[in-house]
C-alpha atoms as a PDB file:
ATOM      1  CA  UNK A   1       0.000   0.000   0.000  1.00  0.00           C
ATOM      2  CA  UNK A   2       1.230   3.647  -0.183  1.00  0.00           C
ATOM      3  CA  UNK A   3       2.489   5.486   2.536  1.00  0.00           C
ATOM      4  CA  UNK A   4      -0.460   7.062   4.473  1.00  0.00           C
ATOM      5  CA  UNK A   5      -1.887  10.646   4.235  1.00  0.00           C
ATOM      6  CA  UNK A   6      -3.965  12.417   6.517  1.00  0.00           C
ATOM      7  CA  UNK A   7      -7.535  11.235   6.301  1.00  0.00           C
ATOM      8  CA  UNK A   8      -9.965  14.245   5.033  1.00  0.00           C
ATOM      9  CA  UNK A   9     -13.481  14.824   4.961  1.00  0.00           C
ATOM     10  CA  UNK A  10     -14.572  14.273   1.862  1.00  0.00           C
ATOM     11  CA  UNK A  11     -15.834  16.958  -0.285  1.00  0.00           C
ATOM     12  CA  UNK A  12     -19.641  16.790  -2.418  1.00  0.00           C
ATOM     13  CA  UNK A  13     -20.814  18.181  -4.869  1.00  0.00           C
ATOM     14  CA  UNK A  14     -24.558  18.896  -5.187  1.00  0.00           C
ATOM     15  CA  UNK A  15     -25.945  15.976  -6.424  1.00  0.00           C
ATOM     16  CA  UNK A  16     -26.905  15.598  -9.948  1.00  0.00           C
ATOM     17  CA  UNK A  17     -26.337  14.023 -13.157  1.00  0.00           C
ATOM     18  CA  UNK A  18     -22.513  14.452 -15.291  1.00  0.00           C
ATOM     19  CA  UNK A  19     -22.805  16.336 -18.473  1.00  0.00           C
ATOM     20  CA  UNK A  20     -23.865  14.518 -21.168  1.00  0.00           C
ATOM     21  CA  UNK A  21     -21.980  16.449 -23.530  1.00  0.00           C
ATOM     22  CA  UNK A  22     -18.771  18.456 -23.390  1.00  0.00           C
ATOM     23  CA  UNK A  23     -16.571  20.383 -25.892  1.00  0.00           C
ATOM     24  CA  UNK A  24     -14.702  17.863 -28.414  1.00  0.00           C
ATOM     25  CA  UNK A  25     -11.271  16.847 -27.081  1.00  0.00           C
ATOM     26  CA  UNK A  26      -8.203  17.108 -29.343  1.00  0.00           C
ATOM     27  CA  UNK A  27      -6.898  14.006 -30.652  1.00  0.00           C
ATOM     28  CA  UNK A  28      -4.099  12.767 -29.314  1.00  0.00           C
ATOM     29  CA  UNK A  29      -0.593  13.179 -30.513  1.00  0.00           C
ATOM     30  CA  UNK A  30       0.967  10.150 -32.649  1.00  0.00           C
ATOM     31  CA  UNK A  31       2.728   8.376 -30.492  1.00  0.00           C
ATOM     32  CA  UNK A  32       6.262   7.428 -31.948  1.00  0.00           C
ATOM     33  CA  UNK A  33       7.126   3.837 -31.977  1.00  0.00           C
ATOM     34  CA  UNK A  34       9.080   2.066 -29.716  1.00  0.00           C
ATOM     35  CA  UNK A  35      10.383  -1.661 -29.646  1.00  0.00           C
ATOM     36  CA  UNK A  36       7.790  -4.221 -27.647  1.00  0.00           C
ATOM     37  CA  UNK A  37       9.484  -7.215 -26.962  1.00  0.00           C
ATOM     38  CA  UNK A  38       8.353 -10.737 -25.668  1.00  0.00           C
ATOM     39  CA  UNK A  39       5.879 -13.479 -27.235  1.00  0.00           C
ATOM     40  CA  UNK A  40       2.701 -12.397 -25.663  1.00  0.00           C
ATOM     41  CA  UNK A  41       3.053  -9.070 -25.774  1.00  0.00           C
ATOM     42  CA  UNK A  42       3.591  -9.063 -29.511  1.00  0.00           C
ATOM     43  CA  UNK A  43       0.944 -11.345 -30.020  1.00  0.00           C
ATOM     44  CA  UNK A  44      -1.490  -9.939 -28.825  1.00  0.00           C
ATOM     45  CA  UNK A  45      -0.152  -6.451 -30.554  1.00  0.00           C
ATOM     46  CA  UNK A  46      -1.261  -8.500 -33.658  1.00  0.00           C
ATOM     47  CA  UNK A  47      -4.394  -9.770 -32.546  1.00  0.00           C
ATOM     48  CA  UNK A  48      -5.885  -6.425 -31.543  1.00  0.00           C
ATOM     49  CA  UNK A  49      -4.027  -3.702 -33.707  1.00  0.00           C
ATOM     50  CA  UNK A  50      -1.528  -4.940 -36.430  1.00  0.00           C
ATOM     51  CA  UNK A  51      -1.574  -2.189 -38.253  1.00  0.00           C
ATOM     52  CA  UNK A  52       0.583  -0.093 -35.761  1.00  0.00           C
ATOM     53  CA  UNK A  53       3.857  -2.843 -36.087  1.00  0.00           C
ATOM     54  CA  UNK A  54       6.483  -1.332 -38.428  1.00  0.00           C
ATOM     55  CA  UNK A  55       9.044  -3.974 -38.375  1.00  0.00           C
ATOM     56  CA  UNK A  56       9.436  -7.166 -36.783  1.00  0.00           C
ATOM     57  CA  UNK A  57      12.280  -9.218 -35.527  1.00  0.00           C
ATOM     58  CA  UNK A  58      12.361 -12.658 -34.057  1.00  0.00           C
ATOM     59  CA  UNK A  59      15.245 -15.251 -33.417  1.00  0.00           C
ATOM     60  CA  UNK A  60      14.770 -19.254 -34.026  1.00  0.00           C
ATOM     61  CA  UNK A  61      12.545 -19.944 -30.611  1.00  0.00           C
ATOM     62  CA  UNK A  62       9.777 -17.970 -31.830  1.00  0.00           C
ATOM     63  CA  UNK A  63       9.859 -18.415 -35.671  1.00  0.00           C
ATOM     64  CA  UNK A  64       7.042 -21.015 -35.575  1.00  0.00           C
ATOM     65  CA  UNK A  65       4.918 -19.086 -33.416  1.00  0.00           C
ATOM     66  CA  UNK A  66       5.114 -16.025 -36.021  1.00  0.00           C
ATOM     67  CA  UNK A  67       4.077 -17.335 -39.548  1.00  0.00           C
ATOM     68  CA  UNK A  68       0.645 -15.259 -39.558  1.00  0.00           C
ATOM     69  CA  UNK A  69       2.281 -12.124 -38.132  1.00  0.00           C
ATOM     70  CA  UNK A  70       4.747 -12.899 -41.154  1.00  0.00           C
ATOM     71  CA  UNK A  71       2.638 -12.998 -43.928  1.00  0.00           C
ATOM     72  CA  UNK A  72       0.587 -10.339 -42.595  1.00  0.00           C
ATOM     73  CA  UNK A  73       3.506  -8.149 -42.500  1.00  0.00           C
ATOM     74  CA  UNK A  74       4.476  -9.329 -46.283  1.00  0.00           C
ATOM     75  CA  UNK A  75       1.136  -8.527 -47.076  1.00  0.00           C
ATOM     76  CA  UNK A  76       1.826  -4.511 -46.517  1.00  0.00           C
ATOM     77  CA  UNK A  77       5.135  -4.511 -47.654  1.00  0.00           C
ATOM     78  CA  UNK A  78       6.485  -4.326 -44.211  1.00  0.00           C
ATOM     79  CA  UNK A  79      10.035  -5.874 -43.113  1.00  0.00           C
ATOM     80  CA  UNK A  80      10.356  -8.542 -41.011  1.00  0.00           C
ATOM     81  CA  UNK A  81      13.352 -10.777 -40.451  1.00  0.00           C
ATOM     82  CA  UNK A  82      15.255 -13.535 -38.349  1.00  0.00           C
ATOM     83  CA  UNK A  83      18.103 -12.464 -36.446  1.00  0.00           C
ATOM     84  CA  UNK A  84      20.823 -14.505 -34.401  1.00  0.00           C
ATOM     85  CA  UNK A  85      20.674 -14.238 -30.995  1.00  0.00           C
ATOM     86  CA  UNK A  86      22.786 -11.576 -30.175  1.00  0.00           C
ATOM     87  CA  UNK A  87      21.745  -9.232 -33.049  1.00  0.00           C
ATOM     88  CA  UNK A  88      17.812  -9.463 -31.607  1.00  0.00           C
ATOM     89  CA  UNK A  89      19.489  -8.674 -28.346  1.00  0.00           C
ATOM     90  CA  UNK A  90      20.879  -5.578 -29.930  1.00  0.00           C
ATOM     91  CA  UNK A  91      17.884  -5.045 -31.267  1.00  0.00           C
ATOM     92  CA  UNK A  92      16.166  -5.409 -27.972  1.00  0.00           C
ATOM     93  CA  UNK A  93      18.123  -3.143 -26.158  1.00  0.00           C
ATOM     94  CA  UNK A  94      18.374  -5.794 -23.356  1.00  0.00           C
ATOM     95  CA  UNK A  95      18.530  -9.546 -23.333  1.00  0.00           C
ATOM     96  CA  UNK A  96      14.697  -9.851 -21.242  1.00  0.00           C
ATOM     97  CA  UNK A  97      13.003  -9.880 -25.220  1.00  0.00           C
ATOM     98  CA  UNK A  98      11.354 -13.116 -25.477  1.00  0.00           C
ATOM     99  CA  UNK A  99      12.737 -13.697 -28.794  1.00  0.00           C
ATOM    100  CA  UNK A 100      10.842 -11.457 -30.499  1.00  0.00           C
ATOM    101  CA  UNK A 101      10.917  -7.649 -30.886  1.00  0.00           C
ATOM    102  CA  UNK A 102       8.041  -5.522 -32.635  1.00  0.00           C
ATOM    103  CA  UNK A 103       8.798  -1.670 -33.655  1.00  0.00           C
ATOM    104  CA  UNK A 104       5.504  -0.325 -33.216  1.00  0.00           C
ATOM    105  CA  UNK A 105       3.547   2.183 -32.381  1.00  0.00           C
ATOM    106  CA  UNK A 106       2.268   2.157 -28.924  1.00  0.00           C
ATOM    107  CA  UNK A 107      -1.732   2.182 -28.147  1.00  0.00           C
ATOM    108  CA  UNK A 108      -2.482   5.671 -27.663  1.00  0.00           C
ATOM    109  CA  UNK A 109      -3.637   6.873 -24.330  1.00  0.00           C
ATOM    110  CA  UNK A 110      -6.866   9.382 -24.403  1.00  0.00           C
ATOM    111  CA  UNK A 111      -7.562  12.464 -23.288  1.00  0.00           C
ATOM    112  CA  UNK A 112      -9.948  11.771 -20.434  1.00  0.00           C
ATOM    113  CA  UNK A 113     -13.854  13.056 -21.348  1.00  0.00           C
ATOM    114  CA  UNK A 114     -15.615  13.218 -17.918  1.00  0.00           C
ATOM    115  CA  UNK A 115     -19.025  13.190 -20.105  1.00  0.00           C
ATOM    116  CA  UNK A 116     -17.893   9.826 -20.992  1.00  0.00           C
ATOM    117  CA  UNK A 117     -17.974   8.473 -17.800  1.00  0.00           C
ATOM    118  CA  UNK A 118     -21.798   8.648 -17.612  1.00  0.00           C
ATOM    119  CA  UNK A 119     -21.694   5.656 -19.971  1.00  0.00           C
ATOM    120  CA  UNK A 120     -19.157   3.818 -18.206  1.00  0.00           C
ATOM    121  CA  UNK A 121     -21.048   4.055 -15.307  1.00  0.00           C
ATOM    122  CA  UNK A 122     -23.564   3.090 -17.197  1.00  0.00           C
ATOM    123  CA  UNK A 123     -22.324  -0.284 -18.078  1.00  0.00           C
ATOM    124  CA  UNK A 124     -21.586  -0.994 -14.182  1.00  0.00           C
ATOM    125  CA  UNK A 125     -18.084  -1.593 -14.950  1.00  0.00           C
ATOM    126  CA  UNK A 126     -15.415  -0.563 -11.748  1.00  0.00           C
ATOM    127  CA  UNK A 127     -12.893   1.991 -12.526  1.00  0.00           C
ATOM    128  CA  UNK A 128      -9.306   1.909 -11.485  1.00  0.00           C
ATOM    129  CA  UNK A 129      -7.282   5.322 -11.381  1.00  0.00           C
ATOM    130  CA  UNK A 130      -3.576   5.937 -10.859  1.00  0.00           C
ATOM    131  CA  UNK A 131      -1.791   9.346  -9.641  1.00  0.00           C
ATOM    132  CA  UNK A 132       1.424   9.541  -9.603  1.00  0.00           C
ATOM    133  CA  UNK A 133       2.158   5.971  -9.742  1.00  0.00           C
ATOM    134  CA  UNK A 134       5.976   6.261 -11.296  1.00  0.00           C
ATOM    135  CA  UNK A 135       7.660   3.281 -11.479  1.00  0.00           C
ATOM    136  CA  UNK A 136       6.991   1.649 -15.571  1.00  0.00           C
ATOM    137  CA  UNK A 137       7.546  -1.742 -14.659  1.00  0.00           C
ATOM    138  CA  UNK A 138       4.352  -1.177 -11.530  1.00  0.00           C
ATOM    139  CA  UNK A 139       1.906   0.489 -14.590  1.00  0.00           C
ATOM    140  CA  UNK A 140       2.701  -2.491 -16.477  1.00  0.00           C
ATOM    141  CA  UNK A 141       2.145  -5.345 -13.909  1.00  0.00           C
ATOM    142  CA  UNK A 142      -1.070  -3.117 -13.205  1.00  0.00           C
ATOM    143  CA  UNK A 143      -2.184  -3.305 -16.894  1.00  0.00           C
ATOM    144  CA  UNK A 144      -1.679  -6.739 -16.514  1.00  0.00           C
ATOM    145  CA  UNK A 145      -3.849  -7.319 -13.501  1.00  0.00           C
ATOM    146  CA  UNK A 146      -6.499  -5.066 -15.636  1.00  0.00           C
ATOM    147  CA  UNK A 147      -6.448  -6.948 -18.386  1.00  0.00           C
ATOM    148  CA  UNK A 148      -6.107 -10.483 -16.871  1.00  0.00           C
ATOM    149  CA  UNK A 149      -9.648  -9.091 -14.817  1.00  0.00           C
ATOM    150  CA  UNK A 150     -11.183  -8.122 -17.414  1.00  0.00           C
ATOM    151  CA  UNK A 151     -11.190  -4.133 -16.484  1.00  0.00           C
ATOM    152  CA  UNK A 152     -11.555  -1.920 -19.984  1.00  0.00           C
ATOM    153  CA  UNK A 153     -10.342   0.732 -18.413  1.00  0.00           C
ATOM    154  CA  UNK A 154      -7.693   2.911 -16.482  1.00  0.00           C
ATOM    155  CA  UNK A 155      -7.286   7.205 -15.718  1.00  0.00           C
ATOM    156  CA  UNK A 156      -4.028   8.397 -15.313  1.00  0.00           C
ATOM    157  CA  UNK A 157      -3.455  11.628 -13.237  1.00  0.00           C
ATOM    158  CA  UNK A 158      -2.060  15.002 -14.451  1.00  0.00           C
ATOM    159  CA  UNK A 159       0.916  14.034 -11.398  1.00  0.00           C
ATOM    160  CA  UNK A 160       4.522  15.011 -12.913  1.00  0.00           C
ATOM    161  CA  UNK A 161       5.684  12.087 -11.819  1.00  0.00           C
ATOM    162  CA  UNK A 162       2.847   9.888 -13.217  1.00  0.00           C
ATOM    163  CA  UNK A 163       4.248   7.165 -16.100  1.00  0.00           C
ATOM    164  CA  UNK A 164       3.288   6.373 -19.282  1.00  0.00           C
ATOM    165  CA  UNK A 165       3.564   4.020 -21.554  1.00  0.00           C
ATOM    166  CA  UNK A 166       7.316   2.279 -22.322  1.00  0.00           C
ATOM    167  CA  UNK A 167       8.701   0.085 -23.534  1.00  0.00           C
ATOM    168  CA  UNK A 168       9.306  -1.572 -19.695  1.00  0.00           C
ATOM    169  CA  UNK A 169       5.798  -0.358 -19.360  1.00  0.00           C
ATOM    170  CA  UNK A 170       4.815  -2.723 -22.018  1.00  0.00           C
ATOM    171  CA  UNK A 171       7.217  -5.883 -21.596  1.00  0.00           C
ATOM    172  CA  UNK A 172       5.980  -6.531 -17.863  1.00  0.00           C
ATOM    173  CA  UNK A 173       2.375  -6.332 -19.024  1.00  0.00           C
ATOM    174  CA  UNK A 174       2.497  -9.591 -21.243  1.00  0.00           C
ATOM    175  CA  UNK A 175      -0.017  -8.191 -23.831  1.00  0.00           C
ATOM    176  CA  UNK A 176      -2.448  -6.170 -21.283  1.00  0.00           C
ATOM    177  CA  UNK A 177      -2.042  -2.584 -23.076  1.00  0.00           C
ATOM    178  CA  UNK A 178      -3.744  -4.109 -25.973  1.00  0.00           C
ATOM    179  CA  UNK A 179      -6.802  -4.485 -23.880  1.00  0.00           C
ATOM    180  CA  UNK A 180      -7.221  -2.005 -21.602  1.00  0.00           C
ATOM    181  CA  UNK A 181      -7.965   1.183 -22.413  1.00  0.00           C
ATOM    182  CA  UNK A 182      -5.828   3.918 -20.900  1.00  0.00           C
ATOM    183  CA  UNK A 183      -7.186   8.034 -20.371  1.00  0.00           C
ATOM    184  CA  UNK A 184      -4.913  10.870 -19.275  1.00  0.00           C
ATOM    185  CA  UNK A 185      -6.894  13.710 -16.777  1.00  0.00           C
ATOM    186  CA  UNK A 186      -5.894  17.168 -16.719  1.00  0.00           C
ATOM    187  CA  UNK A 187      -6.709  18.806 -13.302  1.00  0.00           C
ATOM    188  CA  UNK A 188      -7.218  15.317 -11.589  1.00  0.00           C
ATOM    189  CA  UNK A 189      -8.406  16.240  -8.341  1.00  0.00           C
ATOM    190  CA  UNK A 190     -11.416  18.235 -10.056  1.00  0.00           C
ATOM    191  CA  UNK A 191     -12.323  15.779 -12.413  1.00  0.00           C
ATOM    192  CA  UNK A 192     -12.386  13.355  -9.495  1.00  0.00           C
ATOM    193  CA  UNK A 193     -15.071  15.269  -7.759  1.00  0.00           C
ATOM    194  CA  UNK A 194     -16.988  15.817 -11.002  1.00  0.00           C
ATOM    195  CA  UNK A 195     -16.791  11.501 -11.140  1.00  0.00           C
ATOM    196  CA  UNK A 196     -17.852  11.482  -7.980  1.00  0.00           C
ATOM    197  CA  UNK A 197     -20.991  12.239  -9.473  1.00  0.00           C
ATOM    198  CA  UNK A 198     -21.233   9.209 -10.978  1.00  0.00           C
ATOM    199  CA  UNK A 199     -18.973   6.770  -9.217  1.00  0.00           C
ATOM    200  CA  UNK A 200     -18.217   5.791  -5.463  1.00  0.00           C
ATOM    201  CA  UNK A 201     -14.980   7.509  -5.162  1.00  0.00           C
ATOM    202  CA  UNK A 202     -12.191   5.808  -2.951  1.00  0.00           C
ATOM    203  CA  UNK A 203      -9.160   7.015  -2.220  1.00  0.00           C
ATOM    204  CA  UNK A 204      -6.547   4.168  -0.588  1.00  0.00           C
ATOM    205  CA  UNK A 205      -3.971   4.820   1.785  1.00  0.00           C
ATOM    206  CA  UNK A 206      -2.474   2.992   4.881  1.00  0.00           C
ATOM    207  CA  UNK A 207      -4.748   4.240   8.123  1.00  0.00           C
ATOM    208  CA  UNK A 208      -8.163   4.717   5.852  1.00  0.00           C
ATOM    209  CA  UNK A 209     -11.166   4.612   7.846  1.00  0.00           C
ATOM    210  CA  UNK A 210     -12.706   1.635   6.610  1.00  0.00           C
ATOM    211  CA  UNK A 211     -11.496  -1.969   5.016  1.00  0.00           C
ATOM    212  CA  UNK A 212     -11.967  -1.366   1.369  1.00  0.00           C
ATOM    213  CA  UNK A 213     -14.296  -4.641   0.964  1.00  0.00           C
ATOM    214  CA  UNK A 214     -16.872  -2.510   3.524  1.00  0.00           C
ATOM    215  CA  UNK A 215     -16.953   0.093   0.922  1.00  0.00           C
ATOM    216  CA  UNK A 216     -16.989  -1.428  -2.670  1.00  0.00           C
ATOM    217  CA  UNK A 217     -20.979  -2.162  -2.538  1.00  0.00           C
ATOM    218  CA  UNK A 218     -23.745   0.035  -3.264  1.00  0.00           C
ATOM    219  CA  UNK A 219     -25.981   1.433  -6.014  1.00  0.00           C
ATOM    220  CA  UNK A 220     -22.874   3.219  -7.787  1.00  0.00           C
ATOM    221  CA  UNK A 221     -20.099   1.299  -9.780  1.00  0.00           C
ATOM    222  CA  UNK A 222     -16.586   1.817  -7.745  1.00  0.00           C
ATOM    223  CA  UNK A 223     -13.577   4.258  -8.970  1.00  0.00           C
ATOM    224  CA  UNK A 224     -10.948   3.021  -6.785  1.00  0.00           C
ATOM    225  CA  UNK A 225      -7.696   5.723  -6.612  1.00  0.00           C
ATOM    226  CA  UNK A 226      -4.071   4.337  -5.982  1.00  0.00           C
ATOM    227  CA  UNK A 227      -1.239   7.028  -5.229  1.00  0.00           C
ATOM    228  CA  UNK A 228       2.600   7.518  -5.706  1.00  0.00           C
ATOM    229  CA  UNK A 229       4.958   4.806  -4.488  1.00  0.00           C
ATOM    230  CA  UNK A 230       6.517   6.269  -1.381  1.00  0.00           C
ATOM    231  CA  UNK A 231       4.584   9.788  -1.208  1.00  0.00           C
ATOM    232  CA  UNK A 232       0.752   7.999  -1.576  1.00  0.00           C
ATOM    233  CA  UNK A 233      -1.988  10.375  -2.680  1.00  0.00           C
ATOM    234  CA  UNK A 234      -2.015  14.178  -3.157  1.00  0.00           C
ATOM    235  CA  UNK A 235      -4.245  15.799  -0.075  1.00  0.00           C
ATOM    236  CA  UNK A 236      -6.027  17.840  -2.883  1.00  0.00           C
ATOM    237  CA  UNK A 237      -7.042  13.249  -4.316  1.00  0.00           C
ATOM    238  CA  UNK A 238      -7.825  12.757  -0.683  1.00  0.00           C
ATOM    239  CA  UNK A 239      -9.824  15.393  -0.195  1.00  0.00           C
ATOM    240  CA  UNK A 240     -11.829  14.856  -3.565  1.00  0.00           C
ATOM    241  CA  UNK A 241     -12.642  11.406  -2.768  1.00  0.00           C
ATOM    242  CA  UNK A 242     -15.908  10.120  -0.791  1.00  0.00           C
ATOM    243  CA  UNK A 243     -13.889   7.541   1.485  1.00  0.00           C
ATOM    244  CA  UNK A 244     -10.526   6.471   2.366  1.00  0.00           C
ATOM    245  CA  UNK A 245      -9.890   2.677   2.404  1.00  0.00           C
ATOM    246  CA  UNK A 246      -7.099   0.406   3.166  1.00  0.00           C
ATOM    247  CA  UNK A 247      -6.029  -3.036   3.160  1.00  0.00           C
ATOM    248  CA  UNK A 248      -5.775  -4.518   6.644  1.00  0.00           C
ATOM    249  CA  UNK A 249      -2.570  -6.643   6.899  1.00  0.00           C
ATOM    250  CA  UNK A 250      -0.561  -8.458   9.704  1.00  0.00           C
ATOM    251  CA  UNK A 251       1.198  -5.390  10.368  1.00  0.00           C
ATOM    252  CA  UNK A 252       4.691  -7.586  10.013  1.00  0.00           C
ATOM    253  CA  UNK A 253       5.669  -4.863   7.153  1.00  0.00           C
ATOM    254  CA  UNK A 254       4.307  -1.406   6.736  1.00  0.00           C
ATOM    255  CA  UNK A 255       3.059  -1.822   2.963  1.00  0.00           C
ATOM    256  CA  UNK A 256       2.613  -4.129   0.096  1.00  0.00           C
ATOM    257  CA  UNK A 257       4.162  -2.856  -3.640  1.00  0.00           C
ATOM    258  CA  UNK A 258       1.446  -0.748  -4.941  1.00  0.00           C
ATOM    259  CA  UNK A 259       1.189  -3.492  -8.408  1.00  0.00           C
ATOM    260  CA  UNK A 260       0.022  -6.041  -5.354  1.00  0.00           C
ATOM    261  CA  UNK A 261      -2.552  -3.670  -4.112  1.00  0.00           C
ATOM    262  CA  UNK A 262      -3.716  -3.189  -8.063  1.00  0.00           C
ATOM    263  CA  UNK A 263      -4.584  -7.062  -7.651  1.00  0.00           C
ATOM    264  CA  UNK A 264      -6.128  -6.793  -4.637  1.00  0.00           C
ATOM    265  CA  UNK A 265      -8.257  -4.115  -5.343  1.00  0.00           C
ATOM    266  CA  UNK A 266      -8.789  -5.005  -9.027  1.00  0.00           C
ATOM    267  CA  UNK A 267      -9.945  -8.556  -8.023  1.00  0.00           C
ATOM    268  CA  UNK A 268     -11.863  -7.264  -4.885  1.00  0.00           C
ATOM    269  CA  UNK A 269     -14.120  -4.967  -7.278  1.00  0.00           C
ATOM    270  CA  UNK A 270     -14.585  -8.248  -9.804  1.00  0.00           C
ATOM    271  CA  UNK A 271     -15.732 -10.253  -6.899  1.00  0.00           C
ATOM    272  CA  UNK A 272     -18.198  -7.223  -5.329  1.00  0.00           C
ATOM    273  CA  UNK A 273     -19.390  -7.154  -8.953  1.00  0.00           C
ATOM    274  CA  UNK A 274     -20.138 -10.985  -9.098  1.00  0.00           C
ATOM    275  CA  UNK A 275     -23.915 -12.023  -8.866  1.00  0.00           C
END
C-alpha cells in the first residue's frame, strides 16, 4: 500500500447528473514507436491492432509461433526478419526480449472526457485510477492485472511524476495494453469530484477509515484511486474522494508494492461485482 496521508473529509458536490456532452477533445498526438518485446506481448499487438507494427524481428525460438504475423507483415510490404541471438538482443536493447521484438507504435492513451464516464457508469463496470504511480515496470504489472480481470479501463493523473507508456511499461504487461484502455486527466483532483458524481470515489492509503471490501458495494459502480509509491496520494485526491480505504494486513511490514494492491483491489471490485 502507499504510505499514508492524513484522512480528510470528503468533499460533495450537489448531487446531480454528469454532463452529457462536453466540448470535443483534441486528438491525441501520434505516439512514436518504440520496440515491444516478448511473445505475448507481440501477439497480442497482432491480434488487436496490427496495423501499428512497423518492423518485426524474431530469433529461431519464436519463428514457428510467427508465420501469420509474417505474412501479414508481407502482405503490406512491411520488413520482417530472423536475427541470431545476439543481433535481436541488440535489437532489444536488453537480453529480457522473449525472442521477439516488434517496432511499433504504442496504443495511444486518451484524453480523459468526464461526459464519458456517464456511460461507463452506465455499463456498471469498476474503474481503477492511478496518480502519480511512477515506477513503468508497476503500470505495467497493473495493466496486466487489468487486463487479466477483465477491467476496460484505467485514468491516469495530471501528477509530474505519473508514467506512461514504455517500452518496460509494455514488456511486464504480457499483452495487457492491448486491452485495456488507458485516459490521461488534466486537473485530476477536479475531475475526481466531477466523477464522484457518478462513481463511489475511494481514495486508498495505509490508516483509511474503513477496510476497502466494507466500501466497494452500493448502487454506484466503484472508482478506486491508488497514489505515488513512497509519497501515496495528493491531499487535494484525498480530499476529492468520498472515502478512504485500506487493506488490513498483519502489520509484520508497513506496505505491500502498490502493483500487489492493483490485484487486490482489481480482483476485490470483480468479486463485489459478481452475482
Amino acid at each position: 500500500m502507499p504510505k499514508p496521508q492524513r484522512p480528510s473529509h470528503p468533499h460533495r458536490r450537489p448531487a446531480g447528473k454528469l454532463p452529457t456532452s462536453a466540448p470535443r477533445q483534441p486528438r491525441p498526438p501520434a505516439e512514436k514507436p518504440f520496440r515491444i518485446a516478448g511473445l505475448p506481448a507481440v501477439t497480442a499487438l497482432f491480434a488487436q491492432d496490427p496495423g501499428r507494427v512497423e518492423r518485426l524481428f524474431f530469433d529461431d525460438r519464436t519463428k514457428a509461433a510467427l508465420g501469420d504475423a509474417c505474412a501479414l507483415l508481407a502482405q503490406t510490404r512491411k520488413p520482417y526478419r530472423l536475427v541470431p541471438a545476439e543481433e535481436l538482443e541488440k535489437i532489444a536493447g536488453s537480453a529480457m526480449h522473449g525472442g521477439v521484438v516488434a517496432i511499433a507504435k504504442p496504443r495511444p492513451v486518451l484524453p480523459f472526457d468526464p461526459a464519458a464516464a456517464v456511460a461507463w457508469a452506465g455499463d456498471g463496470q469498476p474503474l481503477l485510477l492511478l496518480d502519480g504511480i511512477g515506477n513503468p515496470h508497476n503500470l505495467g504489472a497493473i495493466v496486466r492485472t487489468a487486463a487479466f480481470f477483465g477491467l476496460p479501463r484505467i485514468v491516469l493523473s495530471d501528477h509530474p511524476g505519473q508514467a506512461l507508456p514504455s517500452e518496460a511499461a509494455y514488456r511486464v504487461a504480457e499483452g495487457g495494453f492491448e486491452h485495456v484502455a488507458l485516459y490521461r486527466s488534466d486537473g485530476f483532483a477536479a475531475q475526481l469530484r466531477r466523477l464522484g458524481e457518478a462513481y463511489r470515489t475511494i481514495a486508498t492509503a495505509l490508516g483509511g477509515t474503513r477496510p476497502l471490501d466494507d466500501l466497494v458495494a452500493g448502487p454506484k459502480p466503484v472508482a478506486v484511486v491508488l497514489g505515488n509509491e513512497e509519497h501515496g496520494l495528493p491531499e487535494a485526491t484525498m480530499r476529492a474522494c468520498a472515502a478512504v480505504a485500506t487493506i488490513p494486513g498483519s502489520g509484520w511490514v508497513q506496505s505491500l508494492n502498490v502493483s500487489a494492491t492493483a490485484a487486490i483491489v482489481i480482483h476485490e471490485l470483480r468479486r463485489a461485482r459478481t452475482p
